[in-house]
Each structure stands twice: as structure tokens, then as C-alpha cells.
N, C-alpha and C. Protein backbone atom coordinates (compact mmCIF):
# COMPACT_ATOMS: atom_id res chain seq x y z
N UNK A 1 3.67 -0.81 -17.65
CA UNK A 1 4.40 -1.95 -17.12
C UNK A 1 4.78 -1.66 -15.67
N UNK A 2 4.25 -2.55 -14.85
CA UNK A 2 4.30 -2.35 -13.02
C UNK A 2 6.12 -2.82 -13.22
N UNK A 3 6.66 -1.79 -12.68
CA UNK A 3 8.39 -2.41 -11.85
C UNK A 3 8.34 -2.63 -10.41
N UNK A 4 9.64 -3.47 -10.54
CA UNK A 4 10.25 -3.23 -8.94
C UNK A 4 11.66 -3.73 -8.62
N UNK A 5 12.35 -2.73 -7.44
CA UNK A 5 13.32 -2.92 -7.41
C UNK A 5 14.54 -3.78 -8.02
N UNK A 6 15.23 -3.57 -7.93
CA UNK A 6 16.48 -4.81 -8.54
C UNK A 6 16.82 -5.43 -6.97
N UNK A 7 16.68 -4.42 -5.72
CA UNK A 7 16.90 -5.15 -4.44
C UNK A 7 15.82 -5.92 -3.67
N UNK A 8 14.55 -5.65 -4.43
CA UNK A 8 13.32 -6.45 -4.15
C UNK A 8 13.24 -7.80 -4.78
N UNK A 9 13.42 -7.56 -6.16
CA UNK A 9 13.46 -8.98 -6.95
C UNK A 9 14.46 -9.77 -5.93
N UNK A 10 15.85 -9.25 -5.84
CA UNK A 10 16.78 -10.18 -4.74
C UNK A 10 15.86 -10.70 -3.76
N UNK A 11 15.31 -10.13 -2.81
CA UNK A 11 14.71 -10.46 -1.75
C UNK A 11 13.30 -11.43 -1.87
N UNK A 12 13.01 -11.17 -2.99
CA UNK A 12 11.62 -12.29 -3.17
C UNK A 12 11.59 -13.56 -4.34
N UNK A 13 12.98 -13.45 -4.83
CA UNK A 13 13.51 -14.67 -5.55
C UNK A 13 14.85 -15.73 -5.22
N UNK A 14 15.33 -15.04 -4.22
CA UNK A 14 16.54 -15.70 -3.59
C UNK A 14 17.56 -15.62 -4.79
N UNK A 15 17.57 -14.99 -6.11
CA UNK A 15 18.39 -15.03 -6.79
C UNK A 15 19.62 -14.01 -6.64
N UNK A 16 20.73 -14.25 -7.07
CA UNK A 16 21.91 -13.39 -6.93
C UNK A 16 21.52 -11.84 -7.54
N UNK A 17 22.14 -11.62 -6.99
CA UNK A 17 21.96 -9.75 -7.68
C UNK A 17 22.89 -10.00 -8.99
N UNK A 18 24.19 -10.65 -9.12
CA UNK A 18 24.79 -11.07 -10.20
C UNK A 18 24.83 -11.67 -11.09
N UNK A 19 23.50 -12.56 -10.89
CA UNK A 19 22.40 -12.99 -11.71
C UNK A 19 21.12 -12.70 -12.17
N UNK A 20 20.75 -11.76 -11.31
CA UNK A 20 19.59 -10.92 -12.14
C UNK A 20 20.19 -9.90 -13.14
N UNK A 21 21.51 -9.32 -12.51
CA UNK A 21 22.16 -8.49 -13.65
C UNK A 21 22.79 -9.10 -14.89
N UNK A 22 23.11 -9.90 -14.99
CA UNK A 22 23.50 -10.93 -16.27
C UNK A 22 21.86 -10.99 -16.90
N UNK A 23 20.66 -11.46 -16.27
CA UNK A 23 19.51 -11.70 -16.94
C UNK A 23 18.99 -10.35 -17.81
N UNK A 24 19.54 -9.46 -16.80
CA UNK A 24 18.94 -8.26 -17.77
C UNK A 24 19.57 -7.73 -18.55
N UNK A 25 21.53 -7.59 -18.68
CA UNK A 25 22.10 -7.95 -19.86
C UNK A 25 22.44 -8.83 -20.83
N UNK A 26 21.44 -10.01 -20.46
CA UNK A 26 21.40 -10.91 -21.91
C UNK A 26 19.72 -10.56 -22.03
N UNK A 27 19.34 -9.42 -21.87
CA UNK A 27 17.97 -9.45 -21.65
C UNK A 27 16.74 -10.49 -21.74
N UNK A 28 16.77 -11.22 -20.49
CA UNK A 28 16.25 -11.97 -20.49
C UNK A 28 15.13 -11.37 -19.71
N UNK A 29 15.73 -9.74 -18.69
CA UNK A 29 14.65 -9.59 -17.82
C UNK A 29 15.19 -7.85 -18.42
N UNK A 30 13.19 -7.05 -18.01
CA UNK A 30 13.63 -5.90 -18.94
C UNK A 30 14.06 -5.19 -17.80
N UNK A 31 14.78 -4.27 -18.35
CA UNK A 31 15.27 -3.03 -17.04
C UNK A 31 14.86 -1.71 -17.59
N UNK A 32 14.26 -0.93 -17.02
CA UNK A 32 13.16 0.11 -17.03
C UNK A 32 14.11 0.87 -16.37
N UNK A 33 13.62 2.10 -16.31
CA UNK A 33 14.25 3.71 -15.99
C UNK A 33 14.55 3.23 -14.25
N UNK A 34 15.74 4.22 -14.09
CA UNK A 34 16.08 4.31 -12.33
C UNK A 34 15.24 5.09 -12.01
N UNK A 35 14.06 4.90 -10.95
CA UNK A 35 13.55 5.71 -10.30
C UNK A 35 14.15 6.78 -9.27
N UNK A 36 12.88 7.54 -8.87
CA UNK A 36 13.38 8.90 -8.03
C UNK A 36 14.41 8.15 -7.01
N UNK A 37 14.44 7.48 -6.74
CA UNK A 37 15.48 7.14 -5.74
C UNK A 37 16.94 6.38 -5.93
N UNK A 38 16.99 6.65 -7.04
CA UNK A 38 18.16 6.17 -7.59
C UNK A 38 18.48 4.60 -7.95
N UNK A 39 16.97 3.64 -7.71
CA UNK A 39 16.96 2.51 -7.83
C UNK A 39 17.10 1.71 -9.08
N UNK A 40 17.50 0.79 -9.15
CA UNK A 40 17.29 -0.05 -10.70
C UNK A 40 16.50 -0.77 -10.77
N UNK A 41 15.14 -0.67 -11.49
CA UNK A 41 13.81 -1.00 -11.90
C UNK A 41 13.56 -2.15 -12.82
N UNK A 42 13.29 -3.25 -12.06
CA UNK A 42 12.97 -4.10 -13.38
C UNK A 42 11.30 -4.24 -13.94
N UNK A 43 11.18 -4.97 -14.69
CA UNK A 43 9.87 -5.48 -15.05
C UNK A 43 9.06 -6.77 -14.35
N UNK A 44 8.58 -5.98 -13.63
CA UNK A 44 7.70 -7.15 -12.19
C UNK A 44 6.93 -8.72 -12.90
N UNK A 45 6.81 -8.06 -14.55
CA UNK A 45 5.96 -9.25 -14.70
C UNK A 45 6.94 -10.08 -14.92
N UNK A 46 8.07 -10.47 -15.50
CA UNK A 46 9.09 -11.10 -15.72
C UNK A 46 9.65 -11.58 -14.47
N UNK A 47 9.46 -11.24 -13.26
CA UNK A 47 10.19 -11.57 -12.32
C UNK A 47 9.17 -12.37 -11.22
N UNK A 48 7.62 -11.84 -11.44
CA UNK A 48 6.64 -13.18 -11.03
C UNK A 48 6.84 -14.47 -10.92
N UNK A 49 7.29 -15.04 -12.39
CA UNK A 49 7.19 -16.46 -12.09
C UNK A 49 8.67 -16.97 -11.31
N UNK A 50 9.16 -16.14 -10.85
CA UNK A 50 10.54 -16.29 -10.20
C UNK A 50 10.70 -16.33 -8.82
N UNK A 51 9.34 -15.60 -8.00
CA UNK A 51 9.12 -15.75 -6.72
C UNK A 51 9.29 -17.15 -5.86
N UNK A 52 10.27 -16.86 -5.06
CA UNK A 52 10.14 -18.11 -3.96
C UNK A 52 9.52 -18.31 -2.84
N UNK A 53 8.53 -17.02 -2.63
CA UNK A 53 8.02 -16.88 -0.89
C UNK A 53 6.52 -17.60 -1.71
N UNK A 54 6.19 -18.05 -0.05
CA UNK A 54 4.79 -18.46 -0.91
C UNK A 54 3.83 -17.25 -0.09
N UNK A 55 3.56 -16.34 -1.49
CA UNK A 55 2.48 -15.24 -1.61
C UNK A 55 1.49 -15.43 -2.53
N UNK A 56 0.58 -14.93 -2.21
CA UNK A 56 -0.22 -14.97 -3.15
C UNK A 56 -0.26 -14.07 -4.45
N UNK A 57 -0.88 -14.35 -5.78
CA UNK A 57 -0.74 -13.36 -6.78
C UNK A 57 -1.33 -12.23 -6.45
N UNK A 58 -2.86 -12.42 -5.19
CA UNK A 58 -3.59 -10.84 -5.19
C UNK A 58 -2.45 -10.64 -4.17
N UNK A 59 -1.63 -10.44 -3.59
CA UNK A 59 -0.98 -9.74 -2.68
C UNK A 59 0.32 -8.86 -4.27
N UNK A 60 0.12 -9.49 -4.57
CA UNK A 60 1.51 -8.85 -5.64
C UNK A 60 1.51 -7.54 -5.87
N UNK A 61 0.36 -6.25 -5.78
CA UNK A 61 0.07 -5.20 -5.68
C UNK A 61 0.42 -4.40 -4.43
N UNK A 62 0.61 -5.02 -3.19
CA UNK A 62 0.83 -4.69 -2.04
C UNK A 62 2.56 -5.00 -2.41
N UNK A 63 3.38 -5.55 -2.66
CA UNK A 63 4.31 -5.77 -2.71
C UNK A 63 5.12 -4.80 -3.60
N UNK A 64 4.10 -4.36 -4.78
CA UNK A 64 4.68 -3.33 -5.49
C UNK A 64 4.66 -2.31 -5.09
N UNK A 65 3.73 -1.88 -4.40
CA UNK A 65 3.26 -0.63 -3.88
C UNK A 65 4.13 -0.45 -2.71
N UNK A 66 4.82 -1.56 -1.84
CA UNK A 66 5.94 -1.24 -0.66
C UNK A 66 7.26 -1.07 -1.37
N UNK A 67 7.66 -1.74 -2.21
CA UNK A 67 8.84 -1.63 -2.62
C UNK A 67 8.76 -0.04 -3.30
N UNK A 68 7.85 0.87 -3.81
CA UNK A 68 7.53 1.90 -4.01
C UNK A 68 7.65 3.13 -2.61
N UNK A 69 7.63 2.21 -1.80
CA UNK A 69 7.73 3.34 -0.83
C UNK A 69 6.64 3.73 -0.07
N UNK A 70 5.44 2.88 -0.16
CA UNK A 70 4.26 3.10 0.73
C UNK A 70 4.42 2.67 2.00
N UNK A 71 4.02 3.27 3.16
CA UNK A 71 4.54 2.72 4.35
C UNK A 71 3.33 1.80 4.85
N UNK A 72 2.30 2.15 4.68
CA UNK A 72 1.34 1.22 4.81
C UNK A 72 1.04 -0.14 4.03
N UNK A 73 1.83 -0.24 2.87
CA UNK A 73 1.87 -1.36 2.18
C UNK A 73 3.01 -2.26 2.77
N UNK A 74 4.23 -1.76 3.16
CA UNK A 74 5.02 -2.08 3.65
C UNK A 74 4.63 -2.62 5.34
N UNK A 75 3.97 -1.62 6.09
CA UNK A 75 3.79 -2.62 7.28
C UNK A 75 3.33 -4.09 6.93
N UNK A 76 2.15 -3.73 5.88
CA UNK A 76 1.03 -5.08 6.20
C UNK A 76 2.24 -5.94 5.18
N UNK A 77 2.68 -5.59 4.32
CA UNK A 77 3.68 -6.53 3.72
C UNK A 77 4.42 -7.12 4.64
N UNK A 78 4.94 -6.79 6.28
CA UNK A 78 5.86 -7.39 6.79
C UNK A 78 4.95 -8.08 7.91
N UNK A 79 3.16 -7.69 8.18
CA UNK A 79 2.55 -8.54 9.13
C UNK A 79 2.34 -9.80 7.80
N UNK A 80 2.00 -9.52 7.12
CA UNK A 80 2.03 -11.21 5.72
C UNK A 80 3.00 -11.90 6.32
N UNK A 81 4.06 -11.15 6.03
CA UNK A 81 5.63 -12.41 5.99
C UNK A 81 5.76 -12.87 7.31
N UNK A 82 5.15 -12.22 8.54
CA UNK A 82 5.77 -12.27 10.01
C UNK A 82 4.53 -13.42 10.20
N UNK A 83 3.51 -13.49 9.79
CA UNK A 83 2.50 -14.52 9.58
C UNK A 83 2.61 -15.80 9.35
N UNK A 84 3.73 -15.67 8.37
CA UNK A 84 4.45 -16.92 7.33
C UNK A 84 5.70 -17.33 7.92
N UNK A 85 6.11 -16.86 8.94
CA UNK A 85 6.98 -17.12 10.02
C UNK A 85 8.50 -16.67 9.33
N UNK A 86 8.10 -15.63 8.39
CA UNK A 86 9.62 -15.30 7.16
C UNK A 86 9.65 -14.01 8.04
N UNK A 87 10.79 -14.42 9.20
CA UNK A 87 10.71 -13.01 10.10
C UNK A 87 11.66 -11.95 9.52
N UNK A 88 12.79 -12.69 8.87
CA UNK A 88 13.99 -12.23 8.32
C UNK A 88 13.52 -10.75 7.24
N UNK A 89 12.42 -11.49 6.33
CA UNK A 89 12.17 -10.74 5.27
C UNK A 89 10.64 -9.80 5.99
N UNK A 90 10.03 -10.33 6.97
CA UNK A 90 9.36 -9.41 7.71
C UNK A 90 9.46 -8.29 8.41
N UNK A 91 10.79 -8.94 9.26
CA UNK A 91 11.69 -7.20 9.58
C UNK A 91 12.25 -6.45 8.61
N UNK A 92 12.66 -6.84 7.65
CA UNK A 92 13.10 -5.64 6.52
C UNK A 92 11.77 -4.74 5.98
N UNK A 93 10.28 -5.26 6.00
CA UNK A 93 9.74 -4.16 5.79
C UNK A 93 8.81 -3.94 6.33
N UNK A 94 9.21 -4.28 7.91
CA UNK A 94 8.74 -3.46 9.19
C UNK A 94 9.58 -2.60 9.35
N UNK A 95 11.29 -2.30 9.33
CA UNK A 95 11.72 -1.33 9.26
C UNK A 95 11.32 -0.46 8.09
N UNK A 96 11.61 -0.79 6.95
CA UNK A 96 11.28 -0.12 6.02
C UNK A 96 10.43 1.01 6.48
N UNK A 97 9.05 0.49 6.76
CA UNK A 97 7.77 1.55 7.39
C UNK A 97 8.49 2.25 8.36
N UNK A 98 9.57 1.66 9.51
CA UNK A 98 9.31 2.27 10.57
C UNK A 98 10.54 3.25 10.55
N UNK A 99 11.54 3.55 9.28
CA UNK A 99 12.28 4.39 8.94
C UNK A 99 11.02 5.58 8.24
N UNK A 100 10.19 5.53 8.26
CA UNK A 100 9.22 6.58 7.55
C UNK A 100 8.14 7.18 8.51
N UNK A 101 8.73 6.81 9.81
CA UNK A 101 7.73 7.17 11.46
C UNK A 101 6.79 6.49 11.43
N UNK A 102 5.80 5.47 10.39
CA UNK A 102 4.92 4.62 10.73
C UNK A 102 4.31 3.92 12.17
N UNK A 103 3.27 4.65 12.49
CA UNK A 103 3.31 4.38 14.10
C UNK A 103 2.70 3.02 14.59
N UNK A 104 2.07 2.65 13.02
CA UNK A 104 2.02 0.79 13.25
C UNK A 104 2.71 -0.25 12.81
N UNK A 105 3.82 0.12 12.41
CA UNK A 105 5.24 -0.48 12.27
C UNK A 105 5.78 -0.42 13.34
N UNK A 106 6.06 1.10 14.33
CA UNK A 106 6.61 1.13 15.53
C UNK A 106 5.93 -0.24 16.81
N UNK A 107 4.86 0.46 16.89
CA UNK A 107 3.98 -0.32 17.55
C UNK A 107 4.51 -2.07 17.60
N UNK A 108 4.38 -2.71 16.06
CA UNK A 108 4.94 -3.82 16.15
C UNK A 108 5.84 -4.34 16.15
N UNK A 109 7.09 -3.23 15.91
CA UNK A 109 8.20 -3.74 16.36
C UNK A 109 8.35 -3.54 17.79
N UNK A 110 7.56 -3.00 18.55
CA UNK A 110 7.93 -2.73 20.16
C UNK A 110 7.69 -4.26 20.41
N UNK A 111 5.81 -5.15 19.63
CA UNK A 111 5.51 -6.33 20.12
C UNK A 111 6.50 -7.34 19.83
N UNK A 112 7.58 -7.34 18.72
CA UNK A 112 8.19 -8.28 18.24
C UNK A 112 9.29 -8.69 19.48
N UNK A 113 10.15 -7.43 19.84
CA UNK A 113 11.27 -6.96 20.66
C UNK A 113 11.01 -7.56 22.01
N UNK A 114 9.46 -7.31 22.74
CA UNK A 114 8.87 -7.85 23.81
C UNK A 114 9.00 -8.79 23.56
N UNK A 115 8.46 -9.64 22.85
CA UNK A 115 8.38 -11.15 22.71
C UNK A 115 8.80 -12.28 22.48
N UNK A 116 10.21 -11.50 22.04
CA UNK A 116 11.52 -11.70 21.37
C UNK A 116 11.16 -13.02 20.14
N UNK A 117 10.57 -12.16 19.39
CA UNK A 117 9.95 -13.06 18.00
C UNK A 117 10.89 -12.37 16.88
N UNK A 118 11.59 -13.22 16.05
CA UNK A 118 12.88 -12.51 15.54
C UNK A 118 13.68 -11.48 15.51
N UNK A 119 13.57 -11.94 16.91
CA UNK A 119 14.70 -10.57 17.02
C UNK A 119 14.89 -10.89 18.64
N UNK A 120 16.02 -10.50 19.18
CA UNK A 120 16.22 -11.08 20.82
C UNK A 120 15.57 -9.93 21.39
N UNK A 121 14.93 -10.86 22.61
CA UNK A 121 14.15 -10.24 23.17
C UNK A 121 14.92 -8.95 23.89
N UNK A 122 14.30 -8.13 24.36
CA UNK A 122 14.68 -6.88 24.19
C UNK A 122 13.52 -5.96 24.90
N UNK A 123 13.48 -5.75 26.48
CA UNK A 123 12.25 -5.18 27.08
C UNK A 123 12.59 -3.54 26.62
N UNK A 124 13.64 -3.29 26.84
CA UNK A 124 14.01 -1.82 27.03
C UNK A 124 13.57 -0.96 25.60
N UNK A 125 14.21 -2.15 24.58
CA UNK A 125 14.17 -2.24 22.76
C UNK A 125 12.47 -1.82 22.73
N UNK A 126 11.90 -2.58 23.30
CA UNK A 126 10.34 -2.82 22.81
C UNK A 126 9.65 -1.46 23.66
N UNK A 127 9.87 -1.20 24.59
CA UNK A 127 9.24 0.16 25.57
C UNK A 127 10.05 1.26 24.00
N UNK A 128 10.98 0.88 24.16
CA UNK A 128 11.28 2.59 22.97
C UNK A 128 10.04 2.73 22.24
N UNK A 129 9.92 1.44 21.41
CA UNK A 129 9.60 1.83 20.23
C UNK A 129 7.88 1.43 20.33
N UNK A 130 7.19 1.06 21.66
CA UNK A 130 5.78 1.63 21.91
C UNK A 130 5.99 2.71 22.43
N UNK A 131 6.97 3.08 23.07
CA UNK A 131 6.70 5.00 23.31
C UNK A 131 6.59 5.78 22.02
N UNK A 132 7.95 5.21 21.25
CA UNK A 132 7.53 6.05 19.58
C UNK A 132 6.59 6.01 18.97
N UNK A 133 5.76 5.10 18.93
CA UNK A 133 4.36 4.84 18.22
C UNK A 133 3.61 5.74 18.87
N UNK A 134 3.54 5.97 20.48
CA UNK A 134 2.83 6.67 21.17
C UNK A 134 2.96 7.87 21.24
N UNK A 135 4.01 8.50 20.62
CA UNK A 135 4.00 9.78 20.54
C UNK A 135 3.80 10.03 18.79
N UNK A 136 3.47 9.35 18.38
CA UNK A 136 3.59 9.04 17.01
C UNK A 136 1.96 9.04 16.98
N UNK A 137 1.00 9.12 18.07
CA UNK A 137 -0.58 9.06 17.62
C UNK A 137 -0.95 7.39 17.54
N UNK A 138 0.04 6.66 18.12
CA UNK A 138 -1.17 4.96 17.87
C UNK A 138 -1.34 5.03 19.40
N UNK A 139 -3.12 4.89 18.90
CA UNK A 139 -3.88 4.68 20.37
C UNK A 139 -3.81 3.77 21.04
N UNK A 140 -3.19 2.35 20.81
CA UNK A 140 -3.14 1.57 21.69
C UNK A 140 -2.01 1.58 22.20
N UNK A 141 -0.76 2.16 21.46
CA UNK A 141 0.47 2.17 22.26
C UNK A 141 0.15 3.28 23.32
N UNK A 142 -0.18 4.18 23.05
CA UNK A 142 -0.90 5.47 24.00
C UNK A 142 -1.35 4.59 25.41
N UNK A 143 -2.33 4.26 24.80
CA UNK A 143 -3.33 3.12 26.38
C UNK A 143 -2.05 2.23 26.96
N UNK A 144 -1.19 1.68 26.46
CA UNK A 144 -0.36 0.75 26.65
C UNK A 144 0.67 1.48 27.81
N UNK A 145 1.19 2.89 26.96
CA UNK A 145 1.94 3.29 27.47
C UNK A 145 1.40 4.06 29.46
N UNK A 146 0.01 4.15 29.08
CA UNK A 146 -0.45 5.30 29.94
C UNK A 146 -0.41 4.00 31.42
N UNK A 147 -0.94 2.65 30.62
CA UNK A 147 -1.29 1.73 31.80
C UNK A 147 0.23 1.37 32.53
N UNK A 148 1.48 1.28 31.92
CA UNK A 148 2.50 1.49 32.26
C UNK A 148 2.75 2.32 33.26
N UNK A 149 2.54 3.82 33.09
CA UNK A 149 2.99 5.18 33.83
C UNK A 149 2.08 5.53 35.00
N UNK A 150 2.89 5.47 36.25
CA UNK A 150 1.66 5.59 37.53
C UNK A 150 1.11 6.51 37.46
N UNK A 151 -0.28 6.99 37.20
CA UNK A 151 -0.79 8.82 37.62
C UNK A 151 -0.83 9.07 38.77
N UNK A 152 -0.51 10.30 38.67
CA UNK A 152 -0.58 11.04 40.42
C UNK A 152 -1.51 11.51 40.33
């Protein structure tokens, strides 16, 4: 049985946390073991037909797999939502990645910050965090950064 979070279900059903917890003590929704991280785990299939973002069902694997802690599931999970113009729930797991050094999470939060696409614009904000990517190994923040810096 695939889980996920009790703070994920919040975030992709708009439902109360005080109402998913009532659902799973009148068990209406199952609650599965706390994972390594001390999280409370529900049963993903029960909480499917509960989704309010409009995702698709093949994306639902990418969604499990970020709320798990993949950082690469998690970027592209937050280029989906930043796609869908859900910047709110796009920056939560663009940080997500970019609390785990993800250097193409960094990268796009430098583009977001520049562009001031949810989030106020922010030149100084956005140079940090293409320098972090760039020292972090992403080659285009690298090129980005280098075309920036005068050579002597």
C-alpha cells in the first residue's frame, strides 16, 4: 500500500488537518506506520479521489516519491505546479529540493526571484541562489554565472 504524508494529503486536498484526523479516527482513511521521519502516513489510495489540484493520475507516482523525500521528484513536482500557475504549492517543493542542495531547484529558484514570479522580485535573492547552483555543479548556472563575472 503506497502512503503519504498527513502534511501532503493537507496540501493536495485543501482539507483541514482536523479533518483528515477525525477521518482516520472514524477510520474512514487508513493510517499506516510513522515513517523514518517522524511523519504520519496515510493510505494514498484513499486520499486520491480527494485531490483538488488538477494533476494527472500518471503524475501521482512523482508526487509520492517527493513527499518521500526524492529531490528530483520534488523539483519536477514543483516545475508541474509552477506550470499550473499553483506557485504557492510550487515553492513548497522547490524548497523542499532546495533544502537537500538540489542544484536544479537552486537554479530555479534564482529564475523565479529574477523574475519575480511568486515571489517578489529579488535580483540580489536570485544571484545567491544561481551562484549556489553554480557551485553546486549546474552548468548553466556556471555559464550564467561566468557571463556575469568580468575575466581578466
Amino acid at each position: 500500500m503506497q502512503a503519504i504524508s498527513l502534511d501532503t494529503a493537507i496540501l493536495i486536498t485543501g482539507i483541514s488537518k482536523r479533518t483528515l484526523w477525525r477521518r482516520v479516527t472514524e477510520n474512514q482513511i487508513t493510517r499506516l506506520d510513522t515513517d523514518e521521519r517522524g511523519r504520519a502516513m496515510i493510505a494514498f489510495d484513499e486520499i486520491a479521489p480527494l485531490i483538488t489540484l488538477p494533476i494527472e493520475p500518471a503524475d501521482y507516482e512523482l508526487l509520492i516519491d517527493a513527499d518521500a523525500g526524492d529531490p528530483d521528484a520534488q523539483n519536477d513536482l514543483a516545475q508541474l505546479f509552477l506550470e499550473l500557475y499553483l506557485l504557492e504549492i510550487g515553492l513548497y517543493w522547490l524548497n523542499q529540493a532546495v533544502g537537500q542542495q538540489h542544484p536544479d531547484a537552486m537554479h530555479n529558484l534564482a529564475k523565479l526571484y529574477i523574475k519575480g514570479q511568486g515571489v517578489e522580485k529579488d535580483q540580489n535573492t536570485g544571484l545567491m541562489w544561481l551562484a549556489k547552483a553554480a557551485a553546486h555543479g549546474h552548468v548553466i548556472a556556471k555559464q550564467q554565472m561566468a557571463a556575469l563575472v568580468p575575466q581578466g
